[in-house]
N, C-alpha and C. Protein backbone atom coordinates (compact mmCIF):
# COMPACT_ATOMS: atom_id res chain seq x y z
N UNK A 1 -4.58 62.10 18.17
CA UNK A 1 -3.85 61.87 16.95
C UNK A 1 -4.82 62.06 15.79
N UNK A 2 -4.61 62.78 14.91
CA UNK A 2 -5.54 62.83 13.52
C UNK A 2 -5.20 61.78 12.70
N UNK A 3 -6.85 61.94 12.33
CA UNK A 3 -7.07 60.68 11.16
C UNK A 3 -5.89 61.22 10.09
N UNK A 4 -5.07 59.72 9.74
CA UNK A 4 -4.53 59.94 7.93
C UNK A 4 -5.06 60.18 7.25
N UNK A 5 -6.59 59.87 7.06
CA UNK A 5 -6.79 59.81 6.09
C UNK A 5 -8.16 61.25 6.10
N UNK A 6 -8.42 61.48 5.87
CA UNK A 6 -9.46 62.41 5.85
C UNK A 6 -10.02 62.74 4.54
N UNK A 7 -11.46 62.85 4.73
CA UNK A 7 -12.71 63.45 3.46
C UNK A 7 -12.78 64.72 2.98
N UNK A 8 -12.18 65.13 1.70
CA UNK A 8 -12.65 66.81 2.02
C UNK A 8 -13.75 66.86 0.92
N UNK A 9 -14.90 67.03 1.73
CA UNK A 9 -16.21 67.62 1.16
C UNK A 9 -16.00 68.42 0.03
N UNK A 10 -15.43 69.22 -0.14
CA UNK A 10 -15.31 70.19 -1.06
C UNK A 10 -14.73 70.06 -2.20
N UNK A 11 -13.85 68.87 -2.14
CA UNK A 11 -13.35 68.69 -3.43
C UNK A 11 -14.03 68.28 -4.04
N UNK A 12 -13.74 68.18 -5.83
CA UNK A 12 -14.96 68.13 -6.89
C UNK A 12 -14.42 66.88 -7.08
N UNK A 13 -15.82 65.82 -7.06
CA UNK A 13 -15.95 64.21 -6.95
C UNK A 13 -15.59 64.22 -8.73
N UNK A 14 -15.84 64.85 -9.76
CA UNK A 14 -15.60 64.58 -11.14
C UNK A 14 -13.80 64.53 -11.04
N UNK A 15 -13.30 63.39 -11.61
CA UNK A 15 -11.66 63.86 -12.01
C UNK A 15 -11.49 63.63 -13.59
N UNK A 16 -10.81 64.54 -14.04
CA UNK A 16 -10.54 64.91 -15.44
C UNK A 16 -9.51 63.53 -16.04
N UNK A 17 -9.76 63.18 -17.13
CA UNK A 17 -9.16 61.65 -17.60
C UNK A 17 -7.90 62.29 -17.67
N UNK A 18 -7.43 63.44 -18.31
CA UNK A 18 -5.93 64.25 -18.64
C UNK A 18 -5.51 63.93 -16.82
N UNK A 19 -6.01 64.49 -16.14
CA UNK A 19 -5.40 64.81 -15.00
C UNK A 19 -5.01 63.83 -14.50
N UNK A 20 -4.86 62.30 -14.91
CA UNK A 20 -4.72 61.20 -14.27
C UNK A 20 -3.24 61.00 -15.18
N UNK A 21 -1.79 60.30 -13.83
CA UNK A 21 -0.68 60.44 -14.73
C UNK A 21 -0.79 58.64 -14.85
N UNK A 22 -0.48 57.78 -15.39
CA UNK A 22 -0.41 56.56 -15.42
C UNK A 22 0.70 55.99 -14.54
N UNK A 23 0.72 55.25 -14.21
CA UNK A 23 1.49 54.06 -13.29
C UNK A 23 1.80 53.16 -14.10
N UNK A 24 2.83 52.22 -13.65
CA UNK A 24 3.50 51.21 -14.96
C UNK A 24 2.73 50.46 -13.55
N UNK A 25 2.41 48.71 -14.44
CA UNK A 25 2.00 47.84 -13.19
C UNK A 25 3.40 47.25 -12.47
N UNK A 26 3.31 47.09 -11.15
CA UNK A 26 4.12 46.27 -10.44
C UNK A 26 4.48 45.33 -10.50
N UNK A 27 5.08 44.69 -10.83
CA UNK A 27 6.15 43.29 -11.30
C UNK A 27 5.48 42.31 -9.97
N UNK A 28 5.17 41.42 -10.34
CA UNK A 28 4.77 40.18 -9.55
C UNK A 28 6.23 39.94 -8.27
N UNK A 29 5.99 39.78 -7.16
CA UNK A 29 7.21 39.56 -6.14
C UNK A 29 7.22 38.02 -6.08
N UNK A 30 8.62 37.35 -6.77
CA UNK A 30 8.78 36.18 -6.41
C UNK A 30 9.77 35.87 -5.30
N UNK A 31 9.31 34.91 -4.92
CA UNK A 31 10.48 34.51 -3.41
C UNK A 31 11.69 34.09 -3.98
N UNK A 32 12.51 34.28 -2.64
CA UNK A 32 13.91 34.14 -3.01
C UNK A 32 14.67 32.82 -3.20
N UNK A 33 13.36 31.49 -2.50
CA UNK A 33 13.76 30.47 -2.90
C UNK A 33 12.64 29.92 -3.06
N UNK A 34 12.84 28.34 -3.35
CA UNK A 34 11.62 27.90 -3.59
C UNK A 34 10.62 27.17 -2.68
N UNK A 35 9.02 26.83 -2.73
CA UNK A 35 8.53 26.64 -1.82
C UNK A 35 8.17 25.30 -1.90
N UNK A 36 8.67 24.40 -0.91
CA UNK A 36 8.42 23.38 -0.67
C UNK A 36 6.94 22.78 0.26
N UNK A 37 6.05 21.80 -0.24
CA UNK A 37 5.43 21.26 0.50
C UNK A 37 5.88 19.96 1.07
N UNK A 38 5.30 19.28 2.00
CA UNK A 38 5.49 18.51 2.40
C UNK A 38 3.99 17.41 2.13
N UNK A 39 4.36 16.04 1.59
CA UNK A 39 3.32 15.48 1.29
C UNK A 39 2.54 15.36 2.43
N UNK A 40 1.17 15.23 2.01
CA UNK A 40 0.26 14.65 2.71
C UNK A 40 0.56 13.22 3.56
N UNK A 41 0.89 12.47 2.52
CA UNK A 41 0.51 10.90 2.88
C UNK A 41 2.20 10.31 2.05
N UNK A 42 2.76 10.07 2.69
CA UNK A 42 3.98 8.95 2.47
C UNK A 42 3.99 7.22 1.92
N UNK A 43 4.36 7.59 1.17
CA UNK A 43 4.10 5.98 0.07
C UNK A 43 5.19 5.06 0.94
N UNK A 44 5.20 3.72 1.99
CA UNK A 44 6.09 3.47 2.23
C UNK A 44 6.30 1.85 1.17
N UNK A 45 7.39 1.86 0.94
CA UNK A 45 8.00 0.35 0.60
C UNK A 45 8.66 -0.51 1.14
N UNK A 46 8.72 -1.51 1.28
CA UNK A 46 9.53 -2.29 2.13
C UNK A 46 9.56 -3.78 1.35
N UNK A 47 10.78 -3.78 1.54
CA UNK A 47 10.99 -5.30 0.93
C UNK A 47 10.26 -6.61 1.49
N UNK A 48 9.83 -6.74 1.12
CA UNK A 48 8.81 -8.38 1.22
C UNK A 48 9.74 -9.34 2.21
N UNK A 49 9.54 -9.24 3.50
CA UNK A 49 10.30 -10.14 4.28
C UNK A 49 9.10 -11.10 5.19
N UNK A 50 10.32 -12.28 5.37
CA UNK A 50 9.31 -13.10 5.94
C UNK A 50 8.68 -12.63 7.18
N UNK A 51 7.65 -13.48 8.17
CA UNK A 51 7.16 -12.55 9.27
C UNK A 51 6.19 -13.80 9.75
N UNK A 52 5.94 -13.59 11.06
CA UNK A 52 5.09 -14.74 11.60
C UNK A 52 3.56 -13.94 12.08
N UNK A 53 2.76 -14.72 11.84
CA UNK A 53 1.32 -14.19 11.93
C UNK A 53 0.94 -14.78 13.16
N UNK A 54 -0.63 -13.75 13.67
CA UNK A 54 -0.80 -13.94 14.93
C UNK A 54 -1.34 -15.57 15.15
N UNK A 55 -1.46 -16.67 14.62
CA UNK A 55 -1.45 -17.66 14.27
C UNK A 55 -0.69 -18.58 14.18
N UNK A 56 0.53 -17.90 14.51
CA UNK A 56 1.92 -18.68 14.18
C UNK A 56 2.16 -19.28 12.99
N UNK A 57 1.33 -19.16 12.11
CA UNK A 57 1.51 -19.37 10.46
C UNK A 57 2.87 -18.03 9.75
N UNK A 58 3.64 -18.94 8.72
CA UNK A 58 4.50 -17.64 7.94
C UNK A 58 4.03 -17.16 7.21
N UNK A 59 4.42 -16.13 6.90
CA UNK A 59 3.82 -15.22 6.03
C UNK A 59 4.93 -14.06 5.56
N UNK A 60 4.33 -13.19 4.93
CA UNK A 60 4.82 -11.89 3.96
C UNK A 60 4.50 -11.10 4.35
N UNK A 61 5.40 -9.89 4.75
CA UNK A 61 5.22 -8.48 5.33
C UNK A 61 5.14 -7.81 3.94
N UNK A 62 3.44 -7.16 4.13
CA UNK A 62 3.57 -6.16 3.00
C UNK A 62 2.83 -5.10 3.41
N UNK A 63 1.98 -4.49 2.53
CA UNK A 63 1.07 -3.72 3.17
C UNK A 63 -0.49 -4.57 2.75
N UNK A 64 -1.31 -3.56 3.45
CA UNK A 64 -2.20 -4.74 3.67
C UNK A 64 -3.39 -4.99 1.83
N UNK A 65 -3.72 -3.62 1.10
CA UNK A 65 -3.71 -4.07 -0.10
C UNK A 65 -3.44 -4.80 -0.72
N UNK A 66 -1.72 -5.05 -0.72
CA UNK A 66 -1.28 -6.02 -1.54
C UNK A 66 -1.81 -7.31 -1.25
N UNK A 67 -1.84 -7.48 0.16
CA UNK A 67 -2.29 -8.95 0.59
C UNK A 67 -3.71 -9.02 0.14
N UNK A 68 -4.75 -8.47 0.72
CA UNK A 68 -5.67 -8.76 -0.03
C UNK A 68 -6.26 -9.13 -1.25
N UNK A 69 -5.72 -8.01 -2.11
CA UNK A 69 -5.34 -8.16 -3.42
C UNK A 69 -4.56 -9.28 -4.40
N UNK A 70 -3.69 -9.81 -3.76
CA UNK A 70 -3.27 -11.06 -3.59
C UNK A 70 -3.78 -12.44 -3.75
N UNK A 71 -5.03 -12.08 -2.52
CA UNK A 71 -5.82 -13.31 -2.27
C UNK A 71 -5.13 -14.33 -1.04
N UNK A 72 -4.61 -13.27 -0.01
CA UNK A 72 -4.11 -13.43 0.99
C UNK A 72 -4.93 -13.22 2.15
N UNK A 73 -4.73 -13.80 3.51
CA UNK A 73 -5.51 -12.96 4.39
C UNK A 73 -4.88 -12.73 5.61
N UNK A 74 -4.91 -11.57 6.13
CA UNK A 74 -3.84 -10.50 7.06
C UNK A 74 -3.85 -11.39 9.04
N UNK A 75 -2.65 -11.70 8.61
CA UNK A 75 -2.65 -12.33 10.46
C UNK A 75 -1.36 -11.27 11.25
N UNK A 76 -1.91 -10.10 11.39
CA UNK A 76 -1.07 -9.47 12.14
C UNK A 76 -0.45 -8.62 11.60
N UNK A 77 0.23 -7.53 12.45
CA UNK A 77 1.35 -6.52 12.10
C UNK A 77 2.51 -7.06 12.00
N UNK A 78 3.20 -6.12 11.18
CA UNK A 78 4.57 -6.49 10.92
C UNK A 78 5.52 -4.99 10.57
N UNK A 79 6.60 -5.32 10.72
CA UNK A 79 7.24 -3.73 10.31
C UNK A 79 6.79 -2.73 10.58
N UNK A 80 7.24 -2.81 12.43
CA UNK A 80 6.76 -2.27 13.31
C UNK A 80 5.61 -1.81 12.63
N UNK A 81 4.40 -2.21 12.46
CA UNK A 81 3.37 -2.15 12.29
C UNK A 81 3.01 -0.85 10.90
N UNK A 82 4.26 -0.95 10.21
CA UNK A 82 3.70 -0.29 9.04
C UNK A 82 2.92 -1.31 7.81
N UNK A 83 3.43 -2.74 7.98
CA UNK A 83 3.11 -3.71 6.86
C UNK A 83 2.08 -4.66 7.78
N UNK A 84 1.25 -5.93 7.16
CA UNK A 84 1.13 -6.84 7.71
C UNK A 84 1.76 -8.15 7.47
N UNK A 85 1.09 -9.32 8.27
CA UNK A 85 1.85 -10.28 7.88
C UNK A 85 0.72 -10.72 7.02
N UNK A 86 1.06 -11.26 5.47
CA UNK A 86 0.42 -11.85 5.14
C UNK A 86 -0.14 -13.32 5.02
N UNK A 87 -0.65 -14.39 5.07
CA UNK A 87 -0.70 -15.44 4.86
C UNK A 87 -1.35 -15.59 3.72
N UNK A 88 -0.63 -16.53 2.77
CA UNK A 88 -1.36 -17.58 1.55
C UNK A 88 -1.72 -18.73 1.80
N UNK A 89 -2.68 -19.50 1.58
CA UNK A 89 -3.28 -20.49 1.36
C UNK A 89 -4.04 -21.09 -0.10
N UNK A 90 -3.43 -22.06 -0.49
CA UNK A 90 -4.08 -22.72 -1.42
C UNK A 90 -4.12 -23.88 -1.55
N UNK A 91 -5.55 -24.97 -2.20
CA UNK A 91 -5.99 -25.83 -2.21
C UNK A 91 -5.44 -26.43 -3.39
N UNK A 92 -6.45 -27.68 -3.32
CA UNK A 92 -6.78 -28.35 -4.80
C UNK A 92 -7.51 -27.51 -6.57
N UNK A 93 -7.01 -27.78 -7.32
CA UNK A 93 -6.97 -27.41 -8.43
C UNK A 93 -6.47 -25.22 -8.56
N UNK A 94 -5.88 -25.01 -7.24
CA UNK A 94 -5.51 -23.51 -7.92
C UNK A 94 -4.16 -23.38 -8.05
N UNK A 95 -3.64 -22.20 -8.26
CA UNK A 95 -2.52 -21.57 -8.44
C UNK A 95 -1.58 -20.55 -7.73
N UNK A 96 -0.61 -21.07 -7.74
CA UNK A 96 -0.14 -19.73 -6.70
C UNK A 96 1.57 -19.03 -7.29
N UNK A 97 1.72 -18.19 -7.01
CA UNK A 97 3.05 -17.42 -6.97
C UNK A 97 3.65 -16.77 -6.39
N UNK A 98 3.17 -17.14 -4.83
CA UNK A 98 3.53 -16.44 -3.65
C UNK A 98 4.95 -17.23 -3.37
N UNK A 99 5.90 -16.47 -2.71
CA UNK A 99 7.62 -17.42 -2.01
C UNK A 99 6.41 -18.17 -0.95
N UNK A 100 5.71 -17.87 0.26
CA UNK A 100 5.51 -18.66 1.74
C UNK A 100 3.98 -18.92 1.18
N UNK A 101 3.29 -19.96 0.61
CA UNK A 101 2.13 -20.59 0.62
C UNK A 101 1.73 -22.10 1.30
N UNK A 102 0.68 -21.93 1.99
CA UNK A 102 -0.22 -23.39 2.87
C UNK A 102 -0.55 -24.01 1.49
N UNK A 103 -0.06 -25.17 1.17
CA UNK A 103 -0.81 -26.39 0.30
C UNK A 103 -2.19 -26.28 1.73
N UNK A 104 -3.34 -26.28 1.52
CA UNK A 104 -4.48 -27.28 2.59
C UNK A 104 -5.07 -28.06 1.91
N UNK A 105 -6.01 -28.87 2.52
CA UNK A 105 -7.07 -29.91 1.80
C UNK A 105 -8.25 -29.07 2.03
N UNK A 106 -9.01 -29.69 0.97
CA UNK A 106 -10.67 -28.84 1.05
C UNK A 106 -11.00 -29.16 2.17
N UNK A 107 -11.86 -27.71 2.70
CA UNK A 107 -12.42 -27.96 4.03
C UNK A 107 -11.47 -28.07 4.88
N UNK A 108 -9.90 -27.57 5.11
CA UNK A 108 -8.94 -27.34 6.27
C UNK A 108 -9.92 -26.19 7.10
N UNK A 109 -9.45 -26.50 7.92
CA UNK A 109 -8.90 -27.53 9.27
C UNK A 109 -9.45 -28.68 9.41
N UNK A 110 -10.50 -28.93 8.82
CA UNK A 110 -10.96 -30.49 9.13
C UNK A 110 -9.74 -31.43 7.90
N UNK A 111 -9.98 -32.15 8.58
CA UNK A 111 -9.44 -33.67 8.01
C UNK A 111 -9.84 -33.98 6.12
N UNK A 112 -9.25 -34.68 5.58
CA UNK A 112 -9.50 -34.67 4.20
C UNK A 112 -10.19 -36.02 4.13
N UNK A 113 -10.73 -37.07 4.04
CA UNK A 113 -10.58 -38.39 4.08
C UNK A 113 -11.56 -38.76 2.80
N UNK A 114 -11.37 -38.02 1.74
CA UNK A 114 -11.61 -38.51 -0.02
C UNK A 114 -10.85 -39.21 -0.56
N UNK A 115 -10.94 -39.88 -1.41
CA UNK A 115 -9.62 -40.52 -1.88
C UNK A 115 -9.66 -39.65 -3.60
N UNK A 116 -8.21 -39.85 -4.40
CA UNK A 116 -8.16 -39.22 -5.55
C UNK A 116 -7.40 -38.30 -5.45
N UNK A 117 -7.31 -37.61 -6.36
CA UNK A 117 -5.78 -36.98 -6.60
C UNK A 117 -6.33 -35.23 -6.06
N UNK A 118 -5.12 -34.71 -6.11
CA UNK A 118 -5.08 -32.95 -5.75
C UNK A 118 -4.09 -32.32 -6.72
N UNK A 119 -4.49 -31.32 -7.23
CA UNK A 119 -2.81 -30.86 -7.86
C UNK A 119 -3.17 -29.23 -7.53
N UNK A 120 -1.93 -28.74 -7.31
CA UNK A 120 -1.68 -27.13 -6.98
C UNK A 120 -0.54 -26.82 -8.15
N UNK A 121 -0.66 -25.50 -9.08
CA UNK A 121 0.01 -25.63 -10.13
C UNK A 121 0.73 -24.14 -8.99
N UNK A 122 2.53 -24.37 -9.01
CA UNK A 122 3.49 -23.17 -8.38
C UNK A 122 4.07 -22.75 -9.58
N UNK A 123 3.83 -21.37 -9.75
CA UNK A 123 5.00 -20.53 -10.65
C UNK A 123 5.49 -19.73 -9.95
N UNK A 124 6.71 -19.64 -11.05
CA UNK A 124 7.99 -18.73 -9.81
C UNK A 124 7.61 -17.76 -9.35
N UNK A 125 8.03 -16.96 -8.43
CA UNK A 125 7.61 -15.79 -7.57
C UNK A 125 8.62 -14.67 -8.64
N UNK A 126 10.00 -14.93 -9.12
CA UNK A 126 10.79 -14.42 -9.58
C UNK A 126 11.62 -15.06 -10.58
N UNK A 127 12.26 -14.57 -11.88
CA UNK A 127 12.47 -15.67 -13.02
C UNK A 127 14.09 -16.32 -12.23
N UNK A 128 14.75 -15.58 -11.67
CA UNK A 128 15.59 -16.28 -11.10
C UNK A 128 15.95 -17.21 -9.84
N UNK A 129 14.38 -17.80 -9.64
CA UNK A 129 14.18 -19.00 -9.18
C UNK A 129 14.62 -20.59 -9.52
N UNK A 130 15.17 -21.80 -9.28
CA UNK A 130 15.67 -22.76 -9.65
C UNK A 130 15.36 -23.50 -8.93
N UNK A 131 14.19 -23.71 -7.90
CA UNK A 131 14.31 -24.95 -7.46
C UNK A 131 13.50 -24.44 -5.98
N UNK A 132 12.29 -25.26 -5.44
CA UNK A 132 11.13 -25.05 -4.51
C UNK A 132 12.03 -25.93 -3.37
N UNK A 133 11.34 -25.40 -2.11
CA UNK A 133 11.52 -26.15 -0.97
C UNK A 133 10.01 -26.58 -0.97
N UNK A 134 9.81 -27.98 -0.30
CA UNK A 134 7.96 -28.06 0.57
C UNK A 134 8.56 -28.69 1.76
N UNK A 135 7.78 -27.98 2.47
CA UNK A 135 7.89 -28.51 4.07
C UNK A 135 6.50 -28.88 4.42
N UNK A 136 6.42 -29.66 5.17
CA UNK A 136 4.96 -31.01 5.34
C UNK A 136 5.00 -30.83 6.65
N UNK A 137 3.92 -29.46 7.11
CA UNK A 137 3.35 -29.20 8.82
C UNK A 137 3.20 -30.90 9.18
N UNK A 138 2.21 -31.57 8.81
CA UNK A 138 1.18 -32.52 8.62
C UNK A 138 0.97 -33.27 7.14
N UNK A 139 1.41 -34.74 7.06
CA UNK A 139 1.13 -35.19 5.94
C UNK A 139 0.96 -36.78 5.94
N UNK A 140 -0.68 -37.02 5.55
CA UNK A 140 -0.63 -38.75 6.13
C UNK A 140 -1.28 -39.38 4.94
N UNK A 141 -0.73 -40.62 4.57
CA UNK A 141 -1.41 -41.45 3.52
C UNK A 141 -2.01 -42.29 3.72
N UNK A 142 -3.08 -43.11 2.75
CA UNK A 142 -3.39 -44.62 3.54
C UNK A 142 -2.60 -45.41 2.62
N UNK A 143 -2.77 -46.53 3.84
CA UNK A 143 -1.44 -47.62 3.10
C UNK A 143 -2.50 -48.53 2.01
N UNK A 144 -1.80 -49.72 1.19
CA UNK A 144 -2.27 -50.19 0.34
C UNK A 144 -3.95 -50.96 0.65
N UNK A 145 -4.48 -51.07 0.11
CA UNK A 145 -5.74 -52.30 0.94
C UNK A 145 -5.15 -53.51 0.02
């Protein structure tokens, strides 16, 4: 089969600027529809539901940023393991605005046995809040002397 293309030696390598006819340029080819990517990385959301940690403590299914960020700390998967569970905990003199937070005493898990007051200041999680539940895992006083 012969080459297409072939060299002819003989022709004169100079070409005359006249002898050249011009070409209009070719119009850019756009597709006929449009081109979709597909993201990288999927932002998921999920509504903040309750969830039990590997601890058996309650907690907040979120993702795990938020909890941290929070000032939470992560006991387990949750939502089918896209969120975790979060747990809150707070003491004497802080603040919280979490719905599922641990009141503890300084130094929980050990025992408290100071005497004197504690206060935990709760603001709403949401403005259309009206009214807290507390549930008492554990709660002991001393009686009068």
């Amino acid at each position: 089969m012969p080459n297409r293309f072939q060299y002819n030696t003989k022709a004169n390598p100079f070409v005359n600027v006249s002898d050249v006819t011009p070409v209009s340029p070719v119009p850019p080819v756009t597709p006929s529809r449009d081109i979709r990517f597909l993201p990288l990385f999927q932002v998921l959301q999920f509504d903040s539901l309750s969830c039990i940690g590997s601890s058996n403590d309650n907690g907040t299914c979120m993702n795990s940023q938020d909890c941290t960020g929070k000032g939470g700390f992560i006991s387990g998967p949750c939502a089918r393991s896209y969120g975790v569970c979060c747990v809150f905990m707070a003491t004497c003199g802080q603040t919280t605005r979490e719905n599922v937070t641990y009141f503890v005493n300084q130094g929980y898990p050990k025992s408290f046995d100071d005497t004197g007051s504690c206060q935990l200041t709760v603001h709403k999680s949401r403005p259309d809040i009206c009214q807290y539940r507390l549930d008492f895992d554990q709660f002991s006083i001393t009686g009068t002397s």
